[in-house]
N, C-alpha and C. Protein backbone atom coordinates (compact mmCIF):
# COMPACT_ATOMS: atom_id res chain seq x y z
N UNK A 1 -5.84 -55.39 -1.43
CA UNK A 1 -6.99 -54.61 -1.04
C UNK A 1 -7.31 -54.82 0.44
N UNK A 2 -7.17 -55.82 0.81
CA UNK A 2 -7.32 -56.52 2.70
C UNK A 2 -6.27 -55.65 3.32
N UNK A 3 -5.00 -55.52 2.68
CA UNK A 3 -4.12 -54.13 4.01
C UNK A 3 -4.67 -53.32 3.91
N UNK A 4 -5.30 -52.54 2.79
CA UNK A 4 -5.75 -51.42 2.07
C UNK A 4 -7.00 -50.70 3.50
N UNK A 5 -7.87 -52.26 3.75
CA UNK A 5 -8.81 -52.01 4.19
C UNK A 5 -8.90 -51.87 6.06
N UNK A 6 -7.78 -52.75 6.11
CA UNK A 6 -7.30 -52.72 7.66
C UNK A 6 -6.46 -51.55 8.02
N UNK A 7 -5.74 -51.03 6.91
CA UNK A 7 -4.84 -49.49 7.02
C UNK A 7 -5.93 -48.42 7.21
N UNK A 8 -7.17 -48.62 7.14
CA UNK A 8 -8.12 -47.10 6.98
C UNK A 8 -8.56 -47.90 8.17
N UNK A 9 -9.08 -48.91 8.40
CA UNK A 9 -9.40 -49.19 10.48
C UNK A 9 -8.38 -48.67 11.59
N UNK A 10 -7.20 -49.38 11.17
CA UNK A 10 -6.02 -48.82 11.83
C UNK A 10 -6.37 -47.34 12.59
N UNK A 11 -6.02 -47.78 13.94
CA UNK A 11 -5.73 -46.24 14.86
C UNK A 11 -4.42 -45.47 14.73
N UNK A 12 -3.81 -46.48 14.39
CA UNK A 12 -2.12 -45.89 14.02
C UNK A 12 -1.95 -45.06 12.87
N UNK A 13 -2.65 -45.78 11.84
CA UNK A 13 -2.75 -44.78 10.87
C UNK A 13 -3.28 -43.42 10.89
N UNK A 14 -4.84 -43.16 11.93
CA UNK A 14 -5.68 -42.37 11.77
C UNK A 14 -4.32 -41.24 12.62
N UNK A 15 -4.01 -42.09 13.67
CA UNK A 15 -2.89 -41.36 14.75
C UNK A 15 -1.66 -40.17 13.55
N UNK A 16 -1.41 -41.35 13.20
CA UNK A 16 -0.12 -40.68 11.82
C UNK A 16 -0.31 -39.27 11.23
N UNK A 17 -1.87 -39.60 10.59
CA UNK A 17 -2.74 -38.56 9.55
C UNK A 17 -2.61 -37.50 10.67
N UNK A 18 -3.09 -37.38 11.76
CA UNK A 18 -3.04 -36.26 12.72
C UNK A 18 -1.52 -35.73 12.71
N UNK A 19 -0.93 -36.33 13.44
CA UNK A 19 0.50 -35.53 13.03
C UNK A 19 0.72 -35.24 12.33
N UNK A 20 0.19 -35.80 10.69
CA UNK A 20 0.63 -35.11 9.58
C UNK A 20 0.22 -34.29 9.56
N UNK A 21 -1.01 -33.58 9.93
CA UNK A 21 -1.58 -32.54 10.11
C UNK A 21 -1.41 -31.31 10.51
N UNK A 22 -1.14 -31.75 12.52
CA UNK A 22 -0.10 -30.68 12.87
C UNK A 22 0.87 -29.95 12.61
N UNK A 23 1.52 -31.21 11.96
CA UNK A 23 3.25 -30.76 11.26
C UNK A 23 3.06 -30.16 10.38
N UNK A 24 2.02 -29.85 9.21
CA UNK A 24 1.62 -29.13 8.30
C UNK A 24 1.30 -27.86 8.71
N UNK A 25 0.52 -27.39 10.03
CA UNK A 25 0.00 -26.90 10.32
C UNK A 25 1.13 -25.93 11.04
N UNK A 26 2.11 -26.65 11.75
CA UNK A 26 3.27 -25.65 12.52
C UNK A 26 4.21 -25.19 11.48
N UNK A 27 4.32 -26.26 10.31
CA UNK A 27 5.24 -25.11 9.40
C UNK A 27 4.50 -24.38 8.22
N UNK A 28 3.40 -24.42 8.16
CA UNK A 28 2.27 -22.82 7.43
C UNK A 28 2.87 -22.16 8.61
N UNK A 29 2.39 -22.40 9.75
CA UNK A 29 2.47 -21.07 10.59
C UNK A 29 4.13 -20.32 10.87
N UNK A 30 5.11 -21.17 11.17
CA UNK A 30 6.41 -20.88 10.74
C UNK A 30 6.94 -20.11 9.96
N UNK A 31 6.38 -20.57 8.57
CA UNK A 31 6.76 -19.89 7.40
C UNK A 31 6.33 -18.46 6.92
N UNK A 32 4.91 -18.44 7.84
CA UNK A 32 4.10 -17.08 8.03
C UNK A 32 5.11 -16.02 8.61
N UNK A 33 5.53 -16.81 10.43
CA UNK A 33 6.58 -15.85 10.77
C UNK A 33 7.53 -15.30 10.19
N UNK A 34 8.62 -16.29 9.50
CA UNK A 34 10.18 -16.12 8.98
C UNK A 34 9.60 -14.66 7.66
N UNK A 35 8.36 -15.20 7.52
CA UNK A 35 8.27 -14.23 5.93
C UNK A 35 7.83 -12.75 6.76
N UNK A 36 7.28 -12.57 8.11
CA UNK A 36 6.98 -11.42 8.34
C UNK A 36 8.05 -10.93 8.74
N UNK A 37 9.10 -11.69 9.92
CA UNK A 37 9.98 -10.92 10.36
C UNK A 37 11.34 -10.82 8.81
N UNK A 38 11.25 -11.17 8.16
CA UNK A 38 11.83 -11.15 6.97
C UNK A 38 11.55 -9.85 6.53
N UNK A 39 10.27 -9.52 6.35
CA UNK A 39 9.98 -8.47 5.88
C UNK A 39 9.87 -6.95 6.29
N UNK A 40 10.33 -7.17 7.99
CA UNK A 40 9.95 -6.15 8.84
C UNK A 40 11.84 -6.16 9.01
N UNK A 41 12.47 -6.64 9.11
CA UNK A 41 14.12 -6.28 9.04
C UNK A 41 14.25 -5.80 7.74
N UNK A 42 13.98 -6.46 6.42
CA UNK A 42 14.07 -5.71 5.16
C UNK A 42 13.79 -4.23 5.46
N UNK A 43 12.45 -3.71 5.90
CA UNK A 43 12.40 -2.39 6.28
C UNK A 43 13.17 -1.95 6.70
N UNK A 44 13.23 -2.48 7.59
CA UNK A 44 14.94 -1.62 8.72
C UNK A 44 15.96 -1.40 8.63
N UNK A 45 16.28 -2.22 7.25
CA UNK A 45 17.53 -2.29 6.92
C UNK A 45 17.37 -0.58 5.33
N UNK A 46 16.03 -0.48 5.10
CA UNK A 46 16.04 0.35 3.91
C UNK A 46 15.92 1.48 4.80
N UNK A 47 15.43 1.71 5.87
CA UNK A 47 15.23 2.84 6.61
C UNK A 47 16.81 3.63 6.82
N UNK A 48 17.43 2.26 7.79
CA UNK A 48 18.69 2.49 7.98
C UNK A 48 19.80 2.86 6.41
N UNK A 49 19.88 2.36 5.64
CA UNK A 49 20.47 2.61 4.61
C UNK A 49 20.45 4.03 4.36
N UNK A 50 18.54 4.66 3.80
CA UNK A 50 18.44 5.89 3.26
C UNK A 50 18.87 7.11 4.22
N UNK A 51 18.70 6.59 5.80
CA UNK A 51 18.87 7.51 6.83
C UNK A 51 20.83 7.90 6.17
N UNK A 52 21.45 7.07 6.17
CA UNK A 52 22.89 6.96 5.90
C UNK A 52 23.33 7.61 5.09
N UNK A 53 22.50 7.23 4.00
CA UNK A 53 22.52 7.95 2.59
C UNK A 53 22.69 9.65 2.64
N UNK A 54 21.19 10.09 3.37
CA UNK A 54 20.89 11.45 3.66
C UNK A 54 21.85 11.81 4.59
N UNK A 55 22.39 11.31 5.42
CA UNK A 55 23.31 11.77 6.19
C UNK A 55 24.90 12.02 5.73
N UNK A 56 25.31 11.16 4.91
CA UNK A 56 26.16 11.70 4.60
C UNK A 56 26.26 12.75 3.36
N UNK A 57 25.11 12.86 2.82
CA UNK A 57 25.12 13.84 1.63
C UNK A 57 24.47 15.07 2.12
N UNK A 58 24.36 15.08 3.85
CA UNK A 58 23.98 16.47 4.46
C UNK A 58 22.36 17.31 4.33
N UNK A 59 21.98 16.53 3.43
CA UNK A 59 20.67 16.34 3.67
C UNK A 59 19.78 16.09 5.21
């Protein structure tokens, strides 16, 4: 219980918790990106497909 209690005084620790934080914080936001631009090439790729589609069936 005495590390227990010197680990929550600790600046190193409080230091740690912050980075853990950030690092949490840059890959939410990361994962935000990959899933939008994920989703905005998916489009492009169905745009491009149907354009193909219609084009070769002269449509």
């Amino acid at each position: 219980m005495n590390k227990f209690q010197r680990l929550l005084r600790s600046t190193r620790a409080a230091t740690a918790v912050e980075y853990g934080l950030i690092l949490a914080l840059i890959f939410v936001a990361a994962l935000i990106a990959m899933t939008a631009v994920g989703k905005s090439a998916s489009a492009m790729w169905n745009t491009v497909s149907s354009t193909s589609v219609d084009a070769m069936s002269g449509n």
